[in-house]
Protein backbone atom coordinates (compact mmCIF):
# COMPACT_ATOMS: atom_id res chain seq x y z
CA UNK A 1 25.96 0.12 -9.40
CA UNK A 2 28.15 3.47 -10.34
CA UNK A 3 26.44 5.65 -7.65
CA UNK A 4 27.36 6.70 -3.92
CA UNK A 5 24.37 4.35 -2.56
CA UNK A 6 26.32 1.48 -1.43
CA UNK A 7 24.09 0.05 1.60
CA UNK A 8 20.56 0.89 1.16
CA UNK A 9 18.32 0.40 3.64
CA UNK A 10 14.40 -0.64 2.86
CA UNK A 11 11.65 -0.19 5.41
CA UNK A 12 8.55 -2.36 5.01
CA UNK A 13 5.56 -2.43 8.07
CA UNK A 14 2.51 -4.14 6.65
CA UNK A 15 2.03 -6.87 3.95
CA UNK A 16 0.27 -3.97 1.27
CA UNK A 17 3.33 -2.47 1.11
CA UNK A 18 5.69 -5.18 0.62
CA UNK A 19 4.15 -6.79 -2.06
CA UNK A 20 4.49 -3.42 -3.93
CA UNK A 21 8.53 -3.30 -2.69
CA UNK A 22 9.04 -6.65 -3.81
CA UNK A 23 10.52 -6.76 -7.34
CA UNK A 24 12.44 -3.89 -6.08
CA UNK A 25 13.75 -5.62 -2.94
CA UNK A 26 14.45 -8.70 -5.78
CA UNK A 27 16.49 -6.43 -8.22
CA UNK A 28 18.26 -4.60 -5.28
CA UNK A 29 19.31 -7.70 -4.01
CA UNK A 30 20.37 -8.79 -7.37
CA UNK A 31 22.55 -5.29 -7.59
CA UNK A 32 25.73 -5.33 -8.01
CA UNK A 33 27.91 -3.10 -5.55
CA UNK A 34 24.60 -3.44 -3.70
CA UNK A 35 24.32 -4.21 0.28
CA UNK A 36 20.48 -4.49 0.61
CA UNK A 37 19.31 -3.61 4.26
CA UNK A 38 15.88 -4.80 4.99
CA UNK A 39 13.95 -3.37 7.75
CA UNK A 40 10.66 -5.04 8.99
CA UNK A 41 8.16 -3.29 11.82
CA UNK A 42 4.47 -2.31 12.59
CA UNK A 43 2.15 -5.34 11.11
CA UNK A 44 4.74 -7.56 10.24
CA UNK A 45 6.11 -8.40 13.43
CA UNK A 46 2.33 -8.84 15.19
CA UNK A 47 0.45 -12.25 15.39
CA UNK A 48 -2.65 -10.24 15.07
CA UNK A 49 -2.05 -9.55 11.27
CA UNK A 50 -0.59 -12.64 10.13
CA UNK A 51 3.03 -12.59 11.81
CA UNK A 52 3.49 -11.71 7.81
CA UNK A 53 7.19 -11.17 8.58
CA UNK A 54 7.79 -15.25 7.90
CA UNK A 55 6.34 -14.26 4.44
CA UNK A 56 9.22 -12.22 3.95
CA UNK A 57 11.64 -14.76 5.07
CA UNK A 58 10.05 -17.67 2.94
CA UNK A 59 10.71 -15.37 0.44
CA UNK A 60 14.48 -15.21 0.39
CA UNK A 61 15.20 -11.86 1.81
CA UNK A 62 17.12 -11.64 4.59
CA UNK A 63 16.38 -9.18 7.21
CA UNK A 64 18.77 -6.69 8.74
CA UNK A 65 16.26 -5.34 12.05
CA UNK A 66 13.16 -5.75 13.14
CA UNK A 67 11.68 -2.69 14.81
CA UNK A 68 9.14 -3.39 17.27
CA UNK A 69 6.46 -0.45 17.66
CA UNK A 70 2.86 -1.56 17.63
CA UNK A 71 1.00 -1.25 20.70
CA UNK A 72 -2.15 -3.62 21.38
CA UNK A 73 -4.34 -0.48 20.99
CA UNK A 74 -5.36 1.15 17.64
CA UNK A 75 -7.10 4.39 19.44
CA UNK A 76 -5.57 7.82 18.27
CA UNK A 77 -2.96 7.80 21.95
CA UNK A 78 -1.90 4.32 21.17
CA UNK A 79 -1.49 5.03 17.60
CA UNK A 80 1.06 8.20 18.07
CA UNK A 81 2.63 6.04 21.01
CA UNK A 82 3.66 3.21 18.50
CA UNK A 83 4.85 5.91 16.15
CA UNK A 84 6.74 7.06 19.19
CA UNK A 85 8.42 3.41 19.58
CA UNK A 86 8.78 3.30 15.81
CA UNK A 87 11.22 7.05 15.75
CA UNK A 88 12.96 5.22 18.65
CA UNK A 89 13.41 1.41 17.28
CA UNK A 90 14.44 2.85 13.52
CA UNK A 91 16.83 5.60 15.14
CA UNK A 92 18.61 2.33 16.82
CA UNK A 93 18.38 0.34 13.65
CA UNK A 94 19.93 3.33 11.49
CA UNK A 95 22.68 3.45 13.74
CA UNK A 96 23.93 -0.36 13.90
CA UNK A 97 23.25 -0.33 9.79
CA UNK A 98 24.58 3.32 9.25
CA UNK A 99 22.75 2.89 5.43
CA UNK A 100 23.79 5.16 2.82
CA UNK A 101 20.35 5.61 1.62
CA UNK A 102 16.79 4.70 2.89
CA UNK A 103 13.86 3.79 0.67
CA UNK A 104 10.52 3.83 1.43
CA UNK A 105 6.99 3.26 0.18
CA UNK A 106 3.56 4.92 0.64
CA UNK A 107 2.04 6.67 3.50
CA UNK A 108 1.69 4.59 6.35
CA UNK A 109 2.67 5.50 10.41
CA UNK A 110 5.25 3.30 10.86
CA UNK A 111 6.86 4.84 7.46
CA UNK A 112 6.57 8.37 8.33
CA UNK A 113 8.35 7.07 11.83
CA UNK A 114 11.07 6.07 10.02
CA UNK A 115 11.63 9.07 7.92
CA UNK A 116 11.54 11.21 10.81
CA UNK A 117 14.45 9.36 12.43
CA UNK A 118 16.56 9.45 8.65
CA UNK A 119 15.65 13.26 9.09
CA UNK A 120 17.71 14.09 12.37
CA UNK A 121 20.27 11.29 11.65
CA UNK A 122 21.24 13.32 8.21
CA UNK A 123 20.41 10.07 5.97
CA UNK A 124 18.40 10.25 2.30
CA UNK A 125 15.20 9.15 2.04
CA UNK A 126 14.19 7.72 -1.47
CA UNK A 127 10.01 7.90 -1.54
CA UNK A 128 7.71 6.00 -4.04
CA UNK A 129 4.06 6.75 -4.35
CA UNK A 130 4.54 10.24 -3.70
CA UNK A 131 1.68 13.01 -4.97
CA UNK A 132 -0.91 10.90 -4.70
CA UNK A 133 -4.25 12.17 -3.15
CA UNK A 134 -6.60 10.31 -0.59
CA UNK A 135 -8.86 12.96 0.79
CA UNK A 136 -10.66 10.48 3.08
CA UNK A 137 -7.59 9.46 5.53
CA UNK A 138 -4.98 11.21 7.19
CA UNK A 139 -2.57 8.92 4.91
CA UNK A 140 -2.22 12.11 2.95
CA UNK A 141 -0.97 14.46 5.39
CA UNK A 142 1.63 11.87 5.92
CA UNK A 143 2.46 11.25 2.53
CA UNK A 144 3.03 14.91 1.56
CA UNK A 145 5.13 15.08 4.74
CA UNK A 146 7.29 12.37 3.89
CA UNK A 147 7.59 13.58 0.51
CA UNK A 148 9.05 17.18 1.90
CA UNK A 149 11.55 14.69 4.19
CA UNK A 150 12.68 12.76 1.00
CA UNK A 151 15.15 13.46 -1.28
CA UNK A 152 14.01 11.43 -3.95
CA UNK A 153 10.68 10.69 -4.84
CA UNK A 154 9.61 8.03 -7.33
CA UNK A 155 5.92 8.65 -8.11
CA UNK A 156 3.49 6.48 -9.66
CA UNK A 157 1.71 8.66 -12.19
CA UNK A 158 2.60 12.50 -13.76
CA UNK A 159 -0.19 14.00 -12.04
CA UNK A 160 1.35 12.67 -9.03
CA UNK A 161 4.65 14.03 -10.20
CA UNK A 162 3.17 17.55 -10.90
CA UNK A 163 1.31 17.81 -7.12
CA UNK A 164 5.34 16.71 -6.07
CA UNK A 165 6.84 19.56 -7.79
CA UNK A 166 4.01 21.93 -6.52
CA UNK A 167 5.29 20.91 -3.02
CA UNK A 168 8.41 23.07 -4.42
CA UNK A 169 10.77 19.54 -4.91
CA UNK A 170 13.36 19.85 -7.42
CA UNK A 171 12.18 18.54 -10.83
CA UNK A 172 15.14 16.91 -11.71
CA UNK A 173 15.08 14.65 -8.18
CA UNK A 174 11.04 13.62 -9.44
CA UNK A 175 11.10 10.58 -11.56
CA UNK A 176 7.23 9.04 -12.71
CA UNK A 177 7.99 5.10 -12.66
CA UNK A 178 4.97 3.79 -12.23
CA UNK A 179 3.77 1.24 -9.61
CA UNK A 180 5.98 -1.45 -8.49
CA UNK A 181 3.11 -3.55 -7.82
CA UNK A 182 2.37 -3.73 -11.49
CA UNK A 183 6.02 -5.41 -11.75
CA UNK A 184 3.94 -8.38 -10.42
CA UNK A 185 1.56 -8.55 -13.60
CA UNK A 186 4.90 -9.43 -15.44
CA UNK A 187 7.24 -11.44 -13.25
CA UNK A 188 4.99 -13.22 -10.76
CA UNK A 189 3.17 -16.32 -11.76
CA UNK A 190 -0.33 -16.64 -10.34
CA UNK A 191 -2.36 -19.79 -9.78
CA UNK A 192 -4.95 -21.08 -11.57
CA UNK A 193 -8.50 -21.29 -10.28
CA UNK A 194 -7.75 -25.29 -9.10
CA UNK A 195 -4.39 -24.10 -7.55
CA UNK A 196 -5.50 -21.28 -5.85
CA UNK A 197 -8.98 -23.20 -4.31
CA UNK A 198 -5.94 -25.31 -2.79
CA UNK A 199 -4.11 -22.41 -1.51
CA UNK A 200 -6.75 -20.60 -0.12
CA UNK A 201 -8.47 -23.97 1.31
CA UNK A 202 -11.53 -23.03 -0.05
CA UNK A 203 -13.18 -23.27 -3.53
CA UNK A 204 -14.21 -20.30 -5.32
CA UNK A 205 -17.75 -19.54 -6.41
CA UNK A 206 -19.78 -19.14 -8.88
CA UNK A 207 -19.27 -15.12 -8.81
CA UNK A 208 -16.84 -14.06 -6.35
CA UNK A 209 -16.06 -10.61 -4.81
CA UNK A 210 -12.99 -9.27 -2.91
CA UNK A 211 -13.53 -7.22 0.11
CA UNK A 212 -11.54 -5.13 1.74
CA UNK A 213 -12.35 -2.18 3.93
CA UNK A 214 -9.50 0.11 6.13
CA UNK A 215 -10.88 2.35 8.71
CA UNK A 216 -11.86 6.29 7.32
CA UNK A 217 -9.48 7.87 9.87
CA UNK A 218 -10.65 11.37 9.00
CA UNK A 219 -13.95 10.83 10.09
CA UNK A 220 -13.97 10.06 13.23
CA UNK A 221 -16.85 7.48 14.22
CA UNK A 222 -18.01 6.79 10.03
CA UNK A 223 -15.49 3.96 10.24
CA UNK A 224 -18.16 1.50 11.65
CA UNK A 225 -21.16 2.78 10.43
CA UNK A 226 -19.74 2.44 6.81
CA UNK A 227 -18.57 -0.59 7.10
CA UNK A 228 -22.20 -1.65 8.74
CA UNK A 229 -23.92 -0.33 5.51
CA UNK A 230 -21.07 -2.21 3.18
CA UNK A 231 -22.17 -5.72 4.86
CA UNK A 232 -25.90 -4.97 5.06
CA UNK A 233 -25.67 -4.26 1.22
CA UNK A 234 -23.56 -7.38 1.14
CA UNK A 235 -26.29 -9.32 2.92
CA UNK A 236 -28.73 -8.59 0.08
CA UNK A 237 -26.34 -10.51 -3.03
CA UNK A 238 -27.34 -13.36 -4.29
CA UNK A 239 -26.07 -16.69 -2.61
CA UNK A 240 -24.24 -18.02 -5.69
CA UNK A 241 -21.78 -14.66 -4.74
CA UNK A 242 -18.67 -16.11 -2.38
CA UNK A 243 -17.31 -12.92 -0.06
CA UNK A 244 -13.62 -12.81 0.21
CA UNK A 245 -12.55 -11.05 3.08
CA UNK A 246 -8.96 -9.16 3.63
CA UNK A 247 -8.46 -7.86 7.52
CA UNK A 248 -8.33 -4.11 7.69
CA UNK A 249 -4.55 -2.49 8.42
CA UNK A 250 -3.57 -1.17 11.65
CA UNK A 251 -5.07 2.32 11.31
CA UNK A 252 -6.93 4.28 14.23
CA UNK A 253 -9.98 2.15 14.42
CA UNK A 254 -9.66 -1.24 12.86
CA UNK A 255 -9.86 -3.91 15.31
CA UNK A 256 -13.31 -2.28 15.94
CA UNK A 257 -14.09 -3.05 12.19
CA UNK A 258 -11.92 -6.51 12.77
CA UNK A 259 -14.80 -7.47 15.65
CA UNK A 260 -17.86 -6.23 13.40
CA UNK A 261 -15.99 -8.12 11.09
CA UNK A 262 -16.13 -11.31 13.61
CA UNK A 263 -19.59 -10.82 14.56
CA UNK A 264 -20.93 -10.80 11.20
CA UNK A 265 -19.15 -13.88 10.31
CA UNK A 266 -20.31 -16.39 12.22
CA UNK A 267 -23.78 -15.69 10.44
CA UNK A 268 -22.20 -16.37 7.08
CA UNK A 269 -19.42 -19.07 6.92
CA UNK A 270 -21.24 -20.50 4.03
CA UNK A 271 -20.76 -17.91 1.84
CA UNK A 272 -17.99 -15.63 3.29
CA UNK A 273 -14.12 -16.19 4.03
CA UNK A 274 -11.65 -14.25 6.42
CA UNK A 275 -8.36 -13.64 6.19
CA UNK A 276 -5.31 -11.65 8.30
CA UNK A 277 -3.27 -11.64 5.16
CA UNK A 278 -3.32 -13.25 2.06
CA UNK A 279 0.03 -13.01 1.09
CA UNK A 280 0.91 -11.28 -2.50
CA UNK A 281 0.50 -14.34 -4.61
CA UNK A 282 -2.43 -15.48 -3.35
CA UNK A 283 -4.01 -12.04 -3.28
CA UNK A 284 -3.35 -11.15 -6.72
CA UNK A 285 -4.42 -14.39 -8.03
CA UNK A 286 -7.56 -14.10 -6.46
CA UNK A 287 -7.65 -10.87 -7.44
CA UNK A 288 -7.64 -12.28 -11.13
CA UNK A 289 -10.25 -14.42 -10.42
CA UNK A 290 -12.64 -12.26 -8.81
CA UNK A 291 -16.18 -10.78 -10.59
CA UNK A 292 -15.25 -7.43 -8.67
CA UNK A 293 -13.24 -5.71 -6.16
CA UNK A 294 -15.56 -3.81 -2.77
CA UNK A 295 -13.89 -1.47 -0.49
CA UNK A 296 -12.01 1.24 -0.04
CA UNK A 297 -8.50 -0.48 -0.41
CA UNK A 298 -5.69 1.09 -2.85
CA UNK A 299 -5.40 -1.78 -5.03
CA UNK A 300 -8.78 -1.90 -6.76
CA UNK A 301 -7.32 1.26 -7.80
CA UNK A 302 -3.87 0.27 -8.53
CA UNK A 303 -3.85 -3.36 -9.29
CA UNK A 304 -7.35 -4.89 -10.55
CA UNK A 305 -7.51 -2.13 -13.54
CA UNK A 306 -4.94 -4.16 -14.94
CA UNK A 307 -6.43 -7.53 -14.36
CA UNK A 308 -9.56 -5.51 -16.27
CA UNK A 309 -11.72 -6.57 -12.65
CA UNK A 310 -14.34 -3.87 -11.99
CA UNK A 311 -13.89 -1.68 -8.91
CA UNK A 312 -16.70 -0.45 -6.26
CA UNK A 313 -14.73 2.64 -4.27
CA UNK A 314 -16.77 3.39 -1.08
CA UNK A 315 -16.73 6.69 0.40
CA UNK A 316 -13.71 9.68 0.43
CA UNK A 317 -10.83 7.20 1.91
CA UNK A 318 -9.10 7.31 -1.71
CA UNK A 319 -11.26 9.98 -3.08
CA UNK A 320 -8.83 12.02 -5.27
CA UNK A 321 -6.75 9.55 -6.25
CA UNK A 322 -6.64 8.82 -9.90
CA UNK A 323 -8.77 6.25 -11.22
CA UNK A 324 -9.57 4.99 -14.61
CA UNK A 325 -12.98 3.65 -15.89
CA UNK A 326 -13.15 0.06 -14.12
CA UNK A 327 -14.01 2.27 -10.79
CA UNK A 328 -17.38 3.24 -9.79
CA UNK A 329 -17.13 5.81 -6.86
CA UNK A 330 -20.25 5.15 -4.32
CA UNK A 331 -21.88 6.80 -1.19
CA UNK A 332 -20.70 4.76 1.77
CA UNK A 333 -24.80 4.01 2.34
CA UNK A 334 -26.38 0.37 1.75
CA UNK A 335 -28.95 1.19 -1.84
CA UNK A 336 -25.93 2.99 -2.97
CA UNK A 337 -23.16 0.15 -2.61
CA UNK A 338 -25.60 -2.56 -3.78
CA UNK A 339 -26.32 -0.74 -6.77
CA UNK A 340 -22.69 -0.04 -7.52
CA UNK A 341 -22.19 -3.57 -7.16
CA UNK A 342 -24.89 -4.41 -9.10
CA UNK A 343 -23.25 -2.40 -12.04
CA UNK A 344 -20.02 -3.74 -11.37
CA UNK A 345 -21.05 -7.12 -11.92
CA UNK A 346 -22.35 -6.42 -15.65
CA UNK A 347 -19.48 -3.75 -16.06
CA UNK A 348 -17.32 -4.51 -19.57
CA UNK A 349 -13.90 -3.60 -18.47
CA UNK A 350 -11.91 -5.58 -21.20
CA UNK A 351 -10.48 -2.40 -22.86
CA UNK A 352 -9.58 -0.60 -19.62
CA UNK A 353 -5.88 0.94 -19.44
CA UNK A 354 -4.10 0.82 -16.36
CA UNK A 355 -2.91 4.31 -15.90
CA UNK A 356 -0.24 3.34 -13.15
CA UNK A 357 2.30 1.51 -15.74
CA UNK A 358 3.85 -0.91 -17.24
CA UNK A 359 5.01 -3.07 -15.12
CA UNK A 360 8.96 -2.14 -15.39
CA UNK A 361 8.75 -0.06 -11.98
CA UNK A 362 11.53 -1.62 -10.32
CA UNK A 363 14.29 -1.84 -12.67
CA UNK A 364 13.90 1.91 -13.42
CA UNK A 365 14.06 2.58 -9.48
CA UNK A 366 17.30 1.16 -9.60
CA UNK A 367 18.38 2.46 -12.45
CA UNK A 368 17.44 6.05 -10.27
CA UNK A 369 19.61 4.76 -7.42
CA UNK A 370 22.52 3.60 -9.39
CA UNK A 371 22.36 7.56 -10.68
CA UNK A 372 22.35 9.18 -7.88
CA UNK A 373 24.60 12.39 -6.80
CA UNK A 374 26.91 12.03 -3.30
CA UNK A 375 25.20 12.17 -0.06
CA UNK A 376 26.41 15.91 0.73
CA UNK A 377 24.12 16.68 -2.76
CA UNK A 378 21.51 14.73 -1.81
CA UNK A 379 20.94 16.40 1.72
CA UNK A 380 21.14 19.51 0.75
CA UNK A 381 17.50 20.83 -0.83
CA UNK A 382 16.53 24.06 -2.44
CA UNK A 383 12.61 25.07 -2.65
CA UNK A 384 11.45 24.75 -6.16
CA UNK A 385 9.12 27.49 -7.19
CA UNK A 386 6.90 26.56 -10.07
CA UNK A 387 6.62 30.14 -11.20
CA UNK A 388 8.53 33.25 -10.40
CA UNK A 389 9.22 35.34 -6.89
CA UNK A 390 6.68 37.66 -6.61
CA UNK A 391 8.38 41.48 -6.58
């Protein structure tokens, strides 16, 4: 590695975003020249969702800090609190690790936490995922703000890139990658259907759909009524249809969705299963496996186009966000998610396009790094207008 990032520093705080970051954790730890500095907080570290730090450890990476910062409490006080404990715990961890760089991925709390300690402690922030657009969460206030914070921003997509350089970022620091989660789709092996009944200690269906539904955190109060009308329309499938059920993240409301969750479980063991966290092999071979994705998670978005698995979006949490023609948008009302699944289950998808990438994400990330100018350059940012001063 030829440039000045020499220790570089990766925050991770919920099992989404790792198993995005990890071919690039895999080829930064494979650098050359390279000192990799992992940094684990917010879901990770809490029994409640899976303790999904030892996932990360089975895995081979070694961690540098853990940053403690989630309070037992997911209303909108307890939320900023924990962010509060997160600017604290990362302002201690950038000092013991004094990183060259940091990178960081998506739009998350505990992520924009961390940037604002890099901020005030006069370290780079590399982004990925950058530009994107969820119009149903406050995920996107937070991503745009990180994005003005970084220094570098890897985006996913050249629309992304475009909204990036609209936020007046320097062209030349914008570099469209594509999803590192796609990296997966060529380097990870997934299990076949008799392996992964074994893994997941349960055998699949007949049809099978995966469910996942985060909290809407811009609508204050929707988060539980949707997610009542996604299981009554789920209560109206056919029995030969197995439910498979990922926890929602640590966002302002979800262990109220976590106990409707609960409740509506113990009515349908025999055709439903629960999880806190899947884990990124077992998730994406399921994810191979399944008839259809239901929810309003990222990855039907991101990661089933490319397995050619039909999509049912529900409601405005990722409205915006580009989406190719595996995705059926739908009201977050029963008749209207039924009949989107309905269509999703006949829905030919074999000649859809992923238009999030190839699956080479990582290597050209560090390819970026190994580029990159001297800190002093890096710190220093100029507004980029897009057209000319007015006058």
């Amino acid at each position: 590695m030829t440039g000045f990032a020499k220790k570089i520093a990766v925050v991770s705080g919920s099992r989404a975003e790792y198993g995005l970051l990890y071919w690039v954790l895999h080829d930064l730890q494979e650098a050359k020249g390279v000192e990799l500095q992992l940094v684990v907080t917010g879901m990770h570290l809490s029994p409640e969702f899976g303790m999904t730090v030892k996932v990360i450890e089975q895995d081979g990476f070694e961690i540098a800090r853990r940053v403690e910062m989630l309070l037992s409490s997911d209303t909108p006080s307890g939320v900023a609190k924990s962010m509060g404990l997160g600017v604290i715990g990362m302002s201690d961890a950038l000092e013991q690790l004094a990183p060259d760089l940091v990178l960081v991925l998506g739009d998350r709390f505990e992520i924009l936490a961390a940037v604002q300690a890099c901020l005030i402690h006069n370290i780079p922030v590399a982004h990925i995922a950058g530009g994107d657009t969820t119009e149903g969460a406050f995920d996107e206030s937070i991503r745009h703000a990180i994005t003005k914070m970084a220094h570098v921003h890897f985006v996913t997509n050249e629309l992304s890139a475009q909204r990036v350089r609209q936020l007046g970022e320097d062209p030349a620091r914008v570099h469209s990658v594509g999803s590192p989660g796609l990296d997966h789709l060529k380097r990870t092996p997934l299990l076949d259907r008799y392996a992964l009944s074994e893994a997941l200690e349960a055998p699949l269906g007949a049809r099978n759909l995966l469910v996942t539904f985060h909290p809407v955190t811009l609508e204050p109060g929707e988060s539980v009524r949707q997610f009542d009308q996604l299981l009554a329309a789920l209560d109206t499938l056919d029995e030969d249809i197995v439910l498979w059920f990922t926890r929602p993240n640590a966002d302002t409301g979800g262990r109220g969705l976590s106990a409707r969750l609960d409740r509506w479980f113990a009515s349908n063991q025999h055709r439903a299963r629960v999880y806190s966290s899947l884990g990124q092999l077992r998730y994406l071979s399921l994810l191979s496996q399944a008839d259809a994705v239901v929810g309003n998670s990222s990855s039907g978005l991101y990661e089933a186009p490319s397995f050619h698995v039909p999509t049912v979006d529900i409601g405005d949490r990722q409205r915006g966000r580009l989406a190719p023609a595996s995705v059926i948008h739908c009201e977050p009302e029963r008749d209207s998610i039924r009949s989107a699944i309905a269509q999703a289950l006949e829905l030919d998808c074999s000649a859809v396009s992923n238009p999030y990438g190839d699956g080479e994400s990582a290597k050209r990330i560090v390819a970026v790094l190994a580029d990159l100018p001297s800190r002093d350059v890096l710190l220093k940012k100029h507004f980029h207008l897009i057209e000319a001063p007015l006058g």
